[in-house]
Protein backbone atom coordinates (compact mmCIF):
# COMPACT_ATOMS: atom_id res chain seq x y z
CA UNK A 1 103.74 81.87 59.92
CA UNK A 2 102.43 81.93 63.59
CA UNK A 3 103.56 80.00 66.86
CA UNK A 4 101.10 77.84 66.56
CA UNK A 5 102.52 76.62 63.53
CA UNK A 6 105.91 75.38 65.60
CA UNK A 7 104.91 74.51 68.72
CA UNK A 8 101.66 73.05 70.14
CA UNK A 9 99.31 73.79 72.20
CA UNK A 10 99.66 72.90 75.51
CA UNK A 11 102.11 73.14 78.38
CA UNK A 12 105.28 74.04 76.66
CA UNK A 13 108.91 72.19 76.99
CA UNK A 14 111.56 71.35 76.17
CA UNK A 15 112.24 71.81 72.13
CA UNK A 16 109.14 73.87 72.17
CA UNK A 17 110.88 76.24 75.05
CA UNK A 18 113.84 76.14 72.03
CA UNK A 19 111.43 77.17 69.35
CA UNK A 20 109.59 79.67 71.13
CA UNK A 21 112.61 81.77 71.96
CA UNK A 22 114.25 81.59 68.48
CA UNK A 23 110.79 82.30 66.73
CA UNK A 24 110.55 85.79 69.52
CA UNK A 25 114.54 86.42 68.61
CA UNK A 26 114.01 85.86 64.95
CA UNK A 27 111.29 88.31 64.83
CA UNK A 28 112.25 90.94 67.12
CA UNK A 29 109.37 90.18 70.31
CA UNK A 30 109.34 89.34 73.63
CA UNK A 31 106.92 87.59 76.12
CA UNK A 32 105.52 89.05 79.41
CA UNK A 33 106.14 86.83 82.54
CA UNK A 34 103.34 87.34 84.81
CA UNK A 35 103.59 86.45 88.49
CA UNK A 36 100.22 85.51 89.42
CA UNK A 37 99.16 84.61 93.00
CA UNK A 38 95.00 83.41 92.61
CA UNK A 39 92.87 81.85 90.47
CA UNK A 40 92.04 84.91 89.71
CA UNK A 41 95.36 86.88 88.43
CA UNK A 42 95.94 83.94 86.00
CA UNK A 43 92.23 84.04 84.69
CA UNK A 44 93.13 87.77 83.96
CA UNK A 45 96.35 86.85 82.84
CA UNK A 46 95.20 84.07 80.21
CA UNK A 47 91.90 86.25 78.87
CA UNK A 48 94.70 89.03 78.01
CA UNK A 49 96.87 86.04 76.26
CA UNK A 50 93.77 84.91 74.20
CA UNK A 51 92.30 88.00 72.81
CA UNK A 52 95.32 89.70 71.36
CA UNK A 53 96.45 86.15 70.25
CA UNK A 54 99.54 86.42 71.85
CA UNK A 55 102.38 83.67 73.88
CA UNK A 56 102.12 84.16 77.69
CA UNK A 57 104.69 83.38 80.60
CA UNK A 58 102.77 82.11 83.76
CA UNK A 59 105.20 82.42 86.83
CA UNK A 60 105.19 82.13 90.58
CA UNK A 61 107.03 82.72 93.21
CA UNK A 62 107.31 80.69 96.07
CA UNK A 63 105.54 83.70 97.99
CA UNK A 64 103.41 83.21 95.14
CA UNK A 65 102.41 79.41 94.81
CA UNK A 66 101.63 79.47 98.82
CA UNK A 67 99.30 82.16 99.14
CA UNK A 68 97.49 80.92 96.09
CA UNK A 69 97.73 77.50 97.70
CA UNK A 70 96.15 79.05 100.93
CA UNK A 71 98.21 81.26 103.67
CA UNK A 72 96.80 79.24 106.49
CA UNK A 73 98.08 75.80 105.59
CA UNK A 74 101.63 74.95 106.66
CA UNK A 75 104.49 75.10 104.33
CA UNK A 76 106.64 72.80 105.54
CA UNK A 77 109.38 71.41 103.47
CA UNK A 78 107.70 73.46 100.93
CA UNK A 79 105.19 70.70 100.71
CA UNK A 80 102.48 73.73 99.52
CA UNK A 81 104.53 75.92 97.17
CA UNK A 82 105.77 72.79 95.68
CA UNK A 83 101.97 71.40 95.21
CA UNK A 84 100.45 74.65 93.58
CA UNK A 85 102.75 74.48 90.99
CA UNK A 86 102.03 71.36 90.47
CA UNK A 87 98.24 71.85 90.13
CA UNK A 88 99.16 75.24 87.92
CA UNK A 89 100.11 72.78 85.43
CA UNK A 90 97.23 70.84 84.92
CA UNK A 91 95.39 74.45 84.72
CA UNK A 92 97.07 75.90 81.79
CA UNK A 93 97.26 72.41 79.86
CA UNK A 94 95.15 72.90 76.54
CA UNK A 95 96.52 76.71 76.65
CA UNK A 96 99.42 77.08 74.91
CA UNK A 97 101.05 78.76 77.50
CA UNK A 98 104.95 78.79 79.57
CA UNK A 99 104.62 77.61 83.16
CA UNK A 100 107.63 78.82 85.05
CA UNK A 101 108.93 79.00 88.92
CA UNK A 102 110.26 82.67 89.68
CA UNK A 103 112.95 83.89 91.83
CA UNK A 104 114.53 81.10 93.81
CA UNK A 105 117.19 82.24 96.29
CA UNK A 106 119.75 79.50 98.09
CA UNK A 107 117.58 79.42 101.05
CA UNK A 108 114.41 78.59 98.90
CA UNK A 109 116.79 75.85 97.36
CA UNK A 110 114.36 72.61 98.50
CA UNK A 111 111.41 74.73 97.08
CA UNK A 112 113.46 73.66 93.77
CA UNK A 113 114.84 70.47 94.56
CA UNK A 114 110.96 69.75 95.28
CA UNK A 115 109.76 70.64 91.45
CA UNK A 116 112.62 69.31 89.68
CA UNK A 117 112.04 65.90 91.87
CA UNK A 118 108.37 66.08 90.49
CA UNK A 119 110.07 67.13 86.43
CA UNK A 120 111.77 63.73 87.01
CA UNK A 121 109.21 61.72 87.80
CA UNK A 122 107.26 63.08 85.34
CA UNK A 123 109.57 62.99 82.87
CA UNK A 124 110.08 58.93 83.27
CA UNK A 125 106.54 58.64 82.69
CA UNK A 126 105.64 60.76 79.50
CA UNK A 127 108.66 61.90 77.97
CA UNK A 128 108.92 65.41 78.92
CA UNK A 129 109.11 68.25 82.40
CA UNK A 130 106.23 69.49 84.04
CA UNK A 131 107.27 72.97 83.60
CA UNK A 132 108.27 74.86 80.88
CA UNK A 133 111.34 76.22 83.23
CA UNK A 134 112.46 77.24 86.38
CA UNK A 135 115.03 80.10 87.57
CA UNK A 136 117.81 80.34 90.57
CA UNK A 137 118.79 83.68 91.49
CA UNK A 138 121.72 83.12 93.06
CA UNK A 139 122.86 86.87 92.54
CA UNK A 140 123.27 87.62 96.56
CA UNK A 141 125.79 85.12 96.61
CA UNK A 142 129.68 85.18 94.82
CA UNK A 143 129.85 84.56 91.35
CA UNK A 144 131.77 81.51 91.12
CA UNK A 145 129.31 80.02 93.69
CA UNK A 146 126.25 81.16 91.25
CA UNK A 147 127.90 79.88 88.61
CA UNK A 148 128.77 76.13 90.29
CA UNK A 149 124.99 76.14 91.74
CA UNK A 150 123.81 76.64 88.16
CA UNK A 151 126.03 74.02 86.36
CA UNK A 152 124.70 71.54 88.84
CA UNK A 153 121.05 71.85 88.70
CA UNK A 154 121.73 72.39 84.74
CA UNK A 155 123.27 68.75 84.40
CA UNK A 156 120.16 67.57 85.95
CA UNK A 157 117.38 69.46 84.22
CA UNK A 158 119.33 69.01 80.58
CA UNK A 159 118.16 65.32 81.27
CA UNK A 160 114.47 66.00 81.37
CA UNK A 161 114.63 68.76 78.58
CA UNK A 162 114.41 71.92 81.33
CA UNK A 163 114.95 75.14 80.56
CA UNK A 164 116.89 76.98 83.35
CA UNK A 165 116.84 80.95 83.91
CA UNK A 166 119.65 82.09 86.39
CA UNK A 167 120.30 86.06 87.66
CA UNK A 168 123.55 87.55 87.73
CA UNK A 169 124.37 91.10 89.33
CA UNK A 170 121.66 92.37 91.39
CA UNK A 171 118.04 93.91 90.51
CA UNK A 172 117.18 96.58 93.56
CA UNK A 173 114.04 97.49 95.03
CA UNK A 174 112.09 94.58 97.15
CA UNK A 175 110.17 91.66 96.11
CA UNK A 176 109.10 88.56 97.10
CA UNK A 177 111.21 88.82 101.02
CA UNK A 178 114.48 89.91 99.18
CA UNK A 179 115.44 93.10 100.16
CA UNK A 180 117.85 95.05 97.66
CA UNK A 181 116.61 98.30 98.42
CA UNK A 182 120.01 99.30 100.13
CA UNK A 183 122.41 98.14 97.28
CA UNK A 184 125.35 100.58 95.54
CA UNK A 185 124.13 101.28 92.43
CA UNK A 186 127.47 100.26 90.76
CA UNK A 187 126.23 96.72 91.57
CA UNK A 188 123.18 96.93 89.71
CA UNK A 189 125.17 96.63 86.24
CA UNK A 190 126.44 93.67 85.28
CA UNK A 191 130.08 93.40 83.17
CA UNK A 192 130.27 91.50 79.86
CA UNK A 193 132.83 89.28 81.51
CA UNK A 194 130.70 88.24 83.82
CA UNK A 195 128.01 87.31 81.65
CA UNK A 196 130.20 85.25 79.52
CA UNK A 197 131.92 83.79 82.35
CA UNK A 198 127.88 82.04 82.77
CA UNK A 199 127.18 81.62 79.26
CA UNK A 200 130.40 80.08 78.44
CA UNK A 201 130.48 77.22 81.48
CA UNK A 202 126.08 76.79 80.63
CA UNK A 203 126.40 76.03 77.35
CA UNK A 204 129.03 73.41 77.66
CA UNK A 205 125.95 71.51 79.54
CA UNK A 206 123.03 72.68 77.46
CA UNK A 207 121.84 75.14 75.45
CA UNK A 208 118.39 75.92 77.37
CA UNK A 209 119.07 78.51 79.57
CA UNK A 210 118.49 82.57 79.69
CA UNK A 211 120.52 84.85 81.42
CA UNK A 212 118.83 87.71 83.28
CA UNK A 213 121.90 90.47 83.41
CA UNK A 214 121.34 93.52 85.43
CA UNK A 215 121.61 96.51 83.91
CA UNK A 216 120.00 99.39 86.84
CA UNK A 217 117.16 96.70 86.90
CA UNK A 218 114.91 97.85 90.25
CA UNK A 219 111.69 95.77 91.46
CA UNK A 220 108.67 97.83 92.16
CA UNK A 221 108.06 101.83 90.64
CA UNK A 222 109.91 104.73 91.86
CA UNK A 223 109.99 108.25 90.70
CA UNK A 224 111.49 109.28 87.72
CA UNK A 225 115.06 110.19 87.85
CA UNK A 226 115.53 107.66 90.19
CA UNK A 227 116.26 104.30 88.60
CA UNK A 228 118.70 104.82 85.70
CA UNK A 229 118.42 101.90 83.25
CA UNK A 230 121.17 101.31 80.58
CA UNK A 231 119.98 98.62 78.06
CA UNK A 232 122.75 99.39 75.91
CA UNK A 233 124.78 97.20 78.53
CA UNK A 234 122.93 94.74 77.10
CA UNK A 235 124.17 95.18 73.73
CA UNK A 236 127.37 95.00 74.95
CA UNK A 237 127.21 91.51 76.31
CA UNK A 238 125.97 90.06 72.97
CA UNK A 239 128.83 91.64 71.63
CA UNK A 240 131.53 89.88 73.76
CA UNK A 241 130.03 86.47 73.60
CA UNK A 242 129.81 86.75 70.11
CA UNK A 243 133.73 87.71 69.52
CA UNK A 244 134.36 85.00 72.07
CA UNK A 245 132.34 82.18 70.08
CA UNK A 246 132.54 83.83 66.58
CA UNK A 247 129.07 83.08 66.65
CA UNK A 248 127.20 83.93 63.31
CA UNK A 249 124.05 85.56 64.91
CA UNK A 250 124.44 89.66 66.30
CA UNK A 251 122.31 88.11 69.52
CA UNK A 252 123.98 84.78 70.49
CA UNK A 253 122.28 84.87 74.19
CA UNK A 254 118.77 84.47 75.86
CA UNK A 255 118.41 87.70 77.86
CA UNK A 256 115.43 88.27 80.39
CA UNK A 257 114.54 91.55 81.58
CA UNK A 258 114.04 91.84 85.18
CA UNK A 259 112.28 94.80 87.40
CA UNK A 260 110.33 96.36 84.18
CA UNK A 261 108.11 97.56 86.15
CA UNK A 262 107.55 101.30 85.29
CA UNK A 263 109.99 101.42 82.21
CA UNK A 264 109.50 103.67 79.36
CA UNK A 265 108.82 102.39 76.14
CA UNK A 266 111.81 103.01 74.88
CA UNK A 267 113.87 101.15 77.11
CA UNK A 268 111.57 98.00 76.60
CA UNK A 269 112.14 98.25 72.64
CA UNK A 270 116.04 98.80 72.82
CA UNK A 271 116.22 96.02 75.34
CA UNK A 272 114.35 93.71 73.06
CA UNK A 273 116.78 94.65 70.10
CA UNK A 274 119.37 93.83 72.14
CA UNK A 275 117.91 90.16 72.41
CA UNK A 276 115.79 89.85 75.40
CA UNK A 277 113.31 87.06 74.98
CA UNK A 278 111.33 87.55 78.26
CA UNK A 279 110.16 90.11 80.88
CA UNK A 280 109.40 89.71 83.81
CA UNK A 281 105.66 92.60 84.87
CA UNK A 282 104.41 92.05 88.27
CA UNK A 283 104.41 95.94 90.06
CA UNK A 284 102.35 97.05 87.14
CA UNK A 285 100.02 94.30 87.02
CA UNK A 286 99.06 94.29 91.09
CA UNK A 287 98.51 98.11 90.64
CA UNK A 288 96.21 97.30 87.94
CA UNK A 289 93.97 94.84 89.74
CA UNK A 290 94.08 97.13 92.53
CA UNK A 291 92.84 99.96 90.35
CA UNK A 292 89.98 97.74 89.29
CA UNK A 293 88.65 97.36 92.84
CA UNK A 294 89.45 100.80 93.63
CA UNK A 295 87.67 102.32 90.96
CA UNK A 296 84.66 100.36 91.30
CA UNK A 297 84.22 100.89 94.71
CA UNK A 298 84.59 105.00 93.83
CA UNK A 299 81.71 105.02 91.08
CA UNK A 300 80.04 102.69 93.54
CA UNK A 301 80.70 104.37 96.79
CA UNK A 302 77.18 105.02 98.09
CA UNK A 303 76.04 101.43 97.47
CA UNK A 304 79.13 99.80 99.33
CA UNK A 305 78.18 100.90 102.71
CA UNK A 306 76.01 99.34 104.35
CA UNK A 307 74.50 95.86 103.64
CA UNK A 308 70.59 97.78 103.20
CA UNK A 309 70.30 101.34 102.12
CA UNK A 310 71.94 103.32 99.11
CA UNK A 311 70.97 106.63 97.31
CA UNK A 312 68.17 104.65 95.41
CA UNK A 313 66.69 104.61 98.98
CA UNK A 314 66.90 103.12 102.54
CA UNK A 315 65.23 99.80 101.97
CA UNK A 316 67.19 98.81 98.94
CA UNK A 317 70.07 95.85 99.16
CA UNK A 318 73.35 96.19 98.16
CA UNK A 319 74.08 92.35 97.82
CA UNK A 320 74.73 92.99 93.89
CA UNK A 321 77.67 95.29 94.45
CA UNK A 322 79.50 93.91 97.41
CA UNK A 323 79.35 90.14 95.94
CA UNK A 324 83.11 89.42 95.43
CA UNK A 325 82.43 88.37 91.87
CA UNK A 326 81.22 91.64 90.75
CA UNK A 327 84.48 93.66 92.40
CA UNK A 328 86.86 91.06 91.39
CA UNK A 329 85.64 90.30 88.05
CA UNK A 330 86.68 94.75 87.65
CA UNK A 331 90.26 93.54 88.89
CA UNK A 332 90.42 90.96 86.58
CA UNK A 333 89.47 93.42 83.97
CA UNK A 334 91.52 95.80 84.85
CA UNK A 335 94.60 93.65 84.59
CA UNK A 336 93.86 92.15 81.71
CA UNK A 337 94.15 95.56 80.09
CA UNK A 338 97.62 95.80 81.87
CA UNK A 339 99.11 92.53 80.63
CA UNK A 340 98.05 93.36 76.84
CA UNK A 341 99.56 96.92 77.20
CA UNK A 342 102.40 94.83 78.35
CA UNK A 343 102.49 92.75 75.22
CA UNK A 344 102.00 95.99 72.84
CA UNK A 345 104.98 97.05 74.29
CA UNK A 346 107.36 94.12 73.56
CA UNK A 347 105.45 93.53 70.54
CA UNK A 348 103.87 90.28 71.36
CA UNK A 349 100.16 90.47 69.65
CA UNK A 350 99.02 88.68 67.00
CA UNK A 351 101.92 85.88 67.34
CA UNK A 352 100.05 83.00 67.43
C-alpha cells in the first residue's frame, strides 16, 4: 500500500499531516524538507518528487519567501514573506506535497502571527489550514520560555488542525541571519529531560507536533572531523518518553533532523531508526544548483564571452547559451539529482 492510498493529493493537513508521519514511522522513511527560494528551486524540487514517486516537504524561510517574492519590494510588517507563502500554496495544490514555514525566531514572531492569521481565515471558510505546518525555533531563548511560546501558538493552531515543529538545543553553523557559529559544543546536544519536558506539556494540547532535538546538528558543510554528530542521542530520548508514558511503540516522538547537510549515510539511516520523520537539505541542494551553472558555463566557456564570436568563429551568436533558460534549466537539473539522492538516502522512493 502507497501514500496515495491514505492521503490525497493535494496540499496536505491536518489528519493527512497525522497519516503521513505514522505511514514514514511505520515503515522506517523519512521526507526531505527543501528550502526553496524561486520558482525555480521548487520546479527542481517537485520534478525530483515526481519521478522517483516519492512525498516532498516544500519549506521557506522568511529569508526565503521574500527574495522569492522579490528583494526590492518592502517587507514591512512582513506583508511579502507572509504573501509568498501564501501564493506557494496555490502552486503546489494538485501535488501531493507538505507546504511548511522554516525557522522562525522570536523576532520573526509577526512573520507567524501573519500565516496563522491567514490558517484561520482559511480555515473558517473550507474546513482546513493553508499549510501543512509551520515551526518556531525558539532555541536562542530559555527553555521554559520556548516551551510557554510553543504551548501558546499550539492552543491556537490545534483549532485549525496545524501541525507545529519547534527546536530545542541549538544547531551551529549560520543560516538564514542566525548566527551559531560561535556556540560551545556542549550546547549542541540536547538532554532527554529536556525533550520530554516539550513533549510532555505539547501533547497535553495536541498531538501534531515534531520535535527537532539537537544532537551536534551544524547548518552548512564543514570538514570532516569537525562536526561530531551523535544520533544515538536520539535513541535515547525515545527511550525516556517512552518509560515516562509507558507508551507501547519503541518511537513514541516525531523527530526532525536539522543541519544534514553533509552527513554520512550512516548517520541519516541510524537517525531515521531512531524515529525521525523529516530532514531538513538546503547546503547540499544550493551547491547543487550552483554546480549546474558552474559546470555549464565550464564545457561552455568559449561561447559565454562575448555576445558575437565563439570558437565556431567570429561572426557566430551566442544568444543560445547565455539565455537564462538554458543555464538555469542545468541548475534545475542539477538539483533535482540532489534532492532524489536525498530521498535514496532516507529511503523515500517509490512511496507513493
Amino acid at each position: 500500500m502507497g501514500l496515495l492510498e491514505i492521503v490525497p493529493t493535494d496540499v496536505i493537513t491536518g489528519d493527512n499531516v497525522r497519516k503521513l508521519f505514522q505511514y514514514a514511522h511505520e515503515n522506517n522513511f523519512a521526507i526531505p524538507a527543501v528550502n526553496v527560494s524561486s520558482s525555480s528551486t521548487i520546479n527542481a524540487a517537485l520534478e525530483a518528487a515526481r519521478d522517483i514517486k516519492a512525498p516532498l516537504i516544500i519549506q521557506l524561510s522568511q529569508g526565503g519567501s521574500q527574495f522569492y517574492a522579490g528583494k526590492g519590494l518592502s517587507n514591512e510588517g512582513q506583508r511579502v514573506s507572509i504573501a509568498q507563502l501564501l501564493i506557494m500554496f496555490v502552486v503546489l495544490l494538485k501535488s501531493m506535497e507538505f507546504l511548511h514555514s522554516d525557522h522562525c525566531a522570536k523576532k520573526l514572531l509577526p512573520w507567524f502571527e501573519g500565516m496563522l492569521e491567514a490558517d484561520e481565515e482559511y480555515f473558517a471558510k473550507h474546513g482546513e489550514p493553508l499549510f501543512s505546518s509551520h515551526m518556531l525555533d525558539l532555541s536562542e531563548e530559555s527553555k521554559d520560555e520556548n516551551i510557554a511560546i510553543c504551548k501558546k501558538y499550539l492552543e491556537r493552531m490545534k483549532k485549525v488542525n496545524l501541525l507545529l515543529e519547534m527546536e530545542i538545543g541549538l544547531t551551529g553553523g549560520e543560516e538564514d541571519g542566525v548566527d551559531n557559529t560561535g556556540l560551545d559544543n556542549a550546547s549542541l546536544y540536547t538532554l532527554p529531560e529536556d525533550v520530554w519536558d516539550v513533549y510532555r506539556n505539547l501533547s497535553e494540547i495536541s498531538d501534531l507536533f515534531t520535535i527537532a532535538a539537537a544532537f551536534g546538528n551544524v547548518h552548512g558543510v564543514y570538514k570532516p572531523g569537525n562536526v561530531k554528530l551523535s544520533p544515538i542521542l536520539l535513541k535515547k530520548h525515545q527511550e525516556y518518553i517512552k518509560e515516562k508514558t509507558k507508551a507501547k511503540t519503541d518511537k513514541p516522538v516525531w523527530l526532525v533532523f536539522h543541519g544534514g547537510s553533509g552527513s554520512l549515510s550512516t548517520e541519516i539511516n541510524d537517525a531515521v531508526s531512531y524515529g525521525v520523520v523529516k530532514m531538513n537539505i538546503d547546503t547540499d541542494t544550493q551547491w547543487a544548483y550552483w554546480e549546474g551553472i558552474r559546470n555549464f558555463y565550464e564545457s561552455k566557456k568559449g561561447y559565454l564571452q562575448t555576445q558575437v564570436g565563439n570558437p565556431e568563429g567570429p561572426d557566430k551568436p551566442n544568444k543560445k547559451y547565455y539565455d537564462p533558460r538554458v543555464f538555469i534549466r542545468e541548475a534545475e537539473k542539477s538539483m533535482t539529482k540532489r534532492v532524489q539522492q536525498a530521498c535514496r538516502d532516507l529511503g523515500n522512493v517509490d512511496r507513493l
